[in-house]
Protein backbone atom coordinates (compact mmCIF):
# COMPACT_ATOMS: atom_id res chain seq x y z
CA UNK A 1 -0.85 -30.89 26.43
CA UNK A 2 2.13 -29.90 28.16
CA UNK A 3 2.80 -25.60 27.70
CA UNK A 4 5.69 -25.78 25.78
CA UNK A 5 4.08 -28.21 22.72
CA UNK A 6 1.10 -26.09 23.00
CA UNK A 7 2.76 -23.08 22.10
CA UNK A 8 5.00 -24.57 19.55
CA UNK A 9 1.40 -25.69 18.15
CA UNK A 10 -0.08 -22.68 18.05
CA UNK A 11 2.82 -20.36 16.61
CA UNK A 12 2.58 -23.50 14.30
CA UNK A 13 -0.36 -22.26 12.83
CA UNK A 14 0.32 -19.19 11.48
CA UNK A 15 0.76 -18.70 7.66
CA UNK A 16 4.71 -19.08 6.54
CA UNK A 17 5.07 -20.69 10.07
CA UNK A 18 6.58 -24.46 10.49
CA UNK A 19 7.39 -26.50 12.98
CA UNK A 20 11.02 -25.91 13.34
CA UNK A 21 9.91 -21.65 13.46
CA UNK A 22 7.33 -22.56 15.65
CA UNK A 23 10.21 -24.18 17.95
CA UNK A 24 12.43 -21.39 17.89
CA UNK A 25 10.32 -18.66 18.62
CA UNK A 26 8.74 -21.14 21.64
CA UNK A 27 12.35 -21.50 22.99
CA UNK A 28 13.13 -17.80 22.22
CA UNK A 29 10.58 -16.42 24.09
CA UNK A 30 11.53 -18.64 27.22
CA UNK A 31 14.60 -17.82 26.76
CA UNK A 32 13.82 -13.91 27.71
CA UNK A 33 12.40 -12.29 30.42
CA UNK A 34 8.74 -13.48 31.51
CA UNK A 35 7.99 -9.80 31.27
CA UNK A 36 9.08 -10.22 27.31
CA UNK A 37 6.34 -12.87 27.32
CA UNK A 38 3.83 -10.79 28.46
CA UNK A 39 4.36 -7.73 26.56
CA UNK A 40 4.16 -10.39 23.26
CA UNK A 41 0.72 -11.58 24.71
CA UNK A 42 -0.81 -8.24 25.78
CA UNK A 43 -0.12 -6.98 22.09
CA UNK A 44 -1.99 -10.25 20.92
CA UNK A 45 -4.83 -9.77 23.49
CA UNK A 46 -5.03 -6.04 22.04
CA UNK A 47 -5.20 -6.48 18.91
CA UNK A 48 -7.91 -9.40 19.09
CA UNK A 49 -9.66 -6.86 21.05
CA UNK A 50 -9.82 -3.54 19.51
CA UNK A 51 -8.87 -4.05 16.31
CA UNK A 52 -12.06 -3.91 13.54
CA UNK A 53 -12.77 -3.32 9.72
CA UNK A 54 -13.05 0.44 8.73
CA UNK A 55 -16.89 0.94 8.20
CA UNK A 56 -15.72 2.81 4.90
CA UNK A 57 -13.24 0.84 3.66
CA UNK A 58 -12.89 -2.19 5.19
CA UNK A 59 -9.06 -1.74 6.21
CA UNK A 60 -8.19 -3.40 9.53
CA UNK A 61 -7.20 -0.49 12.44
CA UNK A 62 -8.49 0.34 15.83
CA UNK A 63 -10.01 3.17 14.98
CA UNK A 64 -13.59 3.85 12.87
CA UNK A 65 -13.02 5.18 10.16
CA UNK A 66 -9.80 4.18 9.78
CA UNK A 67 -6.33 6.27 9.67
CA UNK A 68 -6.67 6.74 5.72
CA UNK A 69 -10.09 7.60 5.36
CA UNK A 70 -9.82 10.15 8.40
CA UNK A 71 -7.10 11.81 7.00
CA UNK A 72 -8.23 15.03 5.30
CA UNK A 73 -5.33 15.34 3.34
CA UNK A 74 -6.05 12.61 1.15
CA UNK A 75 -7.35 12.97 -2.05
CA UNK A 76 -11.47 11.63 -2.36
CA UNK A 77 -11.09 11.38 -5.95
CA UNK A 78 -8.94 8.32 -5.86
CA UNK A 79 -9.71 4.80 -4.82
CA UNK A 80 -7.42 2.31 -4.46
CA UNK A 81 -8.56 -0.75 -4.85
CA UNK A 82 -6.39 -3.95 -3.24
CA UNK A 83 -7.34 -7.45 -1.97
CA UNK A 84 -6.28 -7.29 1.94
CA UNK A 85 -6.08 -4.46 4.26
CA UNK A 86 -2.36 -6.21 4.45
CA UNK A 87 -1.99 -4.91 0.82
CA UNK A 88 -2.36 -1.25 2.04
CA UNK A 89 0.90 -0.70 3.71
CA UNK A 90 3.14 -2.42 1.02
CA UNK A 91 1.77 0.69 -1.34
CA UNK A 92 2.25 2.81 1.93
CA UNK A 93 5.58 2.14 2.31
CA UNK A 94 6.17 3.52 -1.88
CA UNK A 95 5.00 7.13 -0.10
CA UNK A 96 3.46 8.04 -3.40
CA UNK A 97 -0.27 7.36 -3.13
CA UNK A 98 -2.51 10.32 -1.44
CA UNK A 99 -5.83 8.49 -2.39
CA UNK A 100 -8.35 6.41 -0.20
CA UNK A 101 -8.60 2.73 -0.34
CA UNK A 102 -10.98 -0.02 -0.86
CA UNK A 103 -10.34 -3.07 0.72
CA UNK A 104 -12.61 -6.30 -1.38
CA UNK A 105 -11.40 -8.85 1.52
CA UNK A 106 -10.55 -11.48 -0.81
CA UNK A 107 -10.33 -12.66 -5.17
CA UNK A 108 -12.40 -14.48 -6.95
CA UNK A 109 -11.15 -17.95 -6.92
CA UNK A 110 -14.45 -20.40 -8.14
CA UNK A 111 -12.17 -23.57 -7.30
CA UNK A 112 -12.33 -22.22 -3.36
CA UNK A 113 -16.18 -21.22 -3.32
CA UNK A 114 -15.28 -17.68 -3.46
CA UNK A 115 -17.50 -15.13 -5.86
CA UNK A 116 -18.65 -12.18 -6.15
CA UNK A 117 -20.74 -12.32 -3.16
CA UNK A 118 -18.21 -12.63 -0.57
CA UNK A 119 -16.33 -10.36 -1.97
CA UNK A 120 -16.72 -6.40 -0.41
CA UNK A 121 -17.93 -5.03 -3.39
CA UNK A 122 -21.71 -3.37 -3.22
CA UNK A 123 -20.06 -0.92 -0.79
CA UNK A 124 -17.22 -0.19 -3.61
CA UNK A 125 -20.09 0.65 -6.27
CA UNK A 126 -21.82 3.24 -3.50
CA UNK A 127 -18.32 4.76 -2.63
CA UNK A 128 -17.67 5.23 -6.46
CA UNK A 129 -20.98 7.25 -6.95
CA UNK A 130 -19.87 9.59 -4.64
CA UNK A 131 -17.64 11.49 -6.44
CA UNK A 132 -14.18 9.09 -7.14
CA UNK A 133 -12.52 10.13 -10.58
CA UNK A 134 -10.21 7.38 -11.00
CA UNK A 135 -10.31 3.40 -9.55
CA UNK A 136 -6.95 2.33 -9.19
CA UNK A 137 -7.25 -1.70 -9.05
CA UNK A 138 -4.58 -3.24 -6.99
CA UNK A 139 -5.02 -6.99 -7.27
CA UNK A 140 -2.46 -9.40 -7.39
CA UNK A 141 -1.03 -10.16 -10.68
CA UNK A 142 -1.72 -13.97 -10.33
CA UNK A 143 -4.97 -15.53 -12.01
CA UNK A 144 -7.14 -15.02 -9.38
CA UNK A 145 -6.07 -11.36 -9.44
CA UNK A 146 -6.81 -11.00 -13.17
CA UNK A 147 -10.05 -12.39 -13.12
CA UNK A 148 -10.80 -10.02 -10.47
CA UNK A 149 -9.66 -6.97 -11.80
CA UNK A 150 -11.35 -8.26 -15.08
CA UNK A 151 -14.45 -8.56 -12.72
CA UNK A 152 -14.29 -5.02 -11.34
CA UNK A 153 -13.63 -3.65 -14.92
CA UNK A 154 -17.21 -4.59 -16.36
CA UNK A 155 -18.50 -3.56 -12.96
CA UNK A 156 -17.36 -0.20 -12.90
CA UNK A 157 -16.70 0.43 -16.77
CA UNK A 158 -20.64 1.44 -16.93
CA UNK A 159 -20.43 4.40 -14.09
CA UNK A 160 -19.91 7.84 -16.25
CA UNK A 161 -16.62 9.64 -15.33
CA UNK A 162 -15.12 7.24 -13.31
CA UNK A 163 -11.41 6.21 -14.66
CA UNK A 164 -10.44 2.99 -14.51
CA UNK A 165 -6.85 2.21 -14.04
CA UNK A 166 -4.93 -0.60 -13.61
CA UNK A 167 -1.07 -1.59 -11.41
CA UNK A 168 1.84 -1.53 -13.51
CA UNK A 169 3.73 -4.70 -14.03
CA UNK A 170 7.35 -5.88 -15.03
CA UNK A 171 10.58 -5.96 -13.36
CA UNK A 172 11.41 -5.12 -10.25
CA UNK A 173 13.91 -2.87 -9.39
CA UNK A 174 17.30 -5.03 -8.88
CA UNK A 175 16.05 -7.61 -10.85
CA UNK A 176 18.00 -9.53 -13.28
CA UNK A 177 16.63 -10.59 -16.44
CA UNK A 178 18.22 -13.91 -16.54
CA UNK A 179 16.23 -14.62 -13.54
CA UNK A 180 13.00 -13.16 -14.54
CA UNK A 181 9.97 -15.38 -15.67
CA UNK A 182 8.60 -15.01 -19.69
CA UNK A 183 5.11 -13.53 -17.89
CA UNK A 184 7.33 -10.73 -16.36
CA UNK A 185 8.97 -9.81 -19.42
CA UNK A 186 6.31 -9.77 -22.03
CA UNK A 187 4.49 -8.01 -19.09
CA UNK A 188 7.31 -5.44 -19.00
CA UNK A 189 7.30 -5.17 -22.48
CA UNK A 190 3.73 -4.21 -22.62
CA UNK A 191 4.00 -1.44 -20.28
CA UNK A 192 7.26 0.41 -21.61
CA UNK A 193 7.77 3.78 -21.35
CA UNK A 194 9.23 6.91 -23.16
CA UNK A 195 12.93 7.84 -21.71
């Protein structure tokens, strides 16, 4: 396979990535320097390299533990609970959580062979035992995410003094209602607050 296709094959296969992406970032990158090109695959090299799973949380870094759960700052008494490490720096970016995370690697979705067992959950129940006050569960709101969340609620719901809490949903900031789905609103509805 001649360079060029392979590497418009194998940008290709990234998630969100098609053909015509996979073209221009191919003809981008030879557009550049060669040294461009190398930086781009020494990063790739790197990462595939030294990057792990946190042995505490399960958060993808290079470092063990983890950024997060090395911080003493944070609070102990918090967990947040989300589905990818990828999940961890959209709540990052908010600047208003001082907790620890959980990472479960995955939802439940039966129709893909995914349960409870491949999920990262034993080490969630041992973490929660050791002191956490409140479980903040972070799943997507899609079905998969609810039955998960659902899933983690009976799982935890038994520990004594252990909160269980769950992501607010509704509209997003900017949104219009005209353009908002009858899930979102009833959803906003439901979780209205006092001015």
């Amino acid at each position: 396979m001649p360079a060029i296709e392979e590497l418009i094959t194998e940008f290709g296969r990234l998630p969100g990535i098609g053909r015509k992406t996979a073209q221009r970032l191919t003809y981008y990158l030879l557009k550049n320097s060669p040294a461009e090109a190398r930086r781009l695959a020494g990063a790739l090299v790197r990462v595939a390299e030294e990057v792990r799973t946190c042995g505490r949380c399960a958060n993808l870094s290079d470092r063990d533990p983890c950024e997060y759960c090395a911080d003493p700052r944070r609070s102990t008494e918090q967990l947040c609970v989300v589905e990818e490490a990828s999940d961890i720096a959209a709540i990052e970016k908010s600047g208003n959580y001082r907790g620890l995370y959980h990472v479960l690697g995955g939802r439940l979705s039966p129709l893909d062979g995914i349960g409870p067992e491949q999920l990262n959950v034993s080490p969630l129940i041992e973490r929660l035992r050791a002191g956490v006050r409140e479980v903040i569960v972070a799943t997507n709101p899609s079905v998969e995410g609810e039955a998960t969340a659902t899933y983690l609620h009976r799982l935890i719901s038994p520990l004594e003094g252990v909160r269980i809490t769950r992501l607010a949903r509704g509209l997003p900031v900017g949104g219009d209602l005209e353009y908002a789905d009858g899930v979102t609103i009833a959803e906003a509805f439901a979780g209205r607050r006092d001015m």
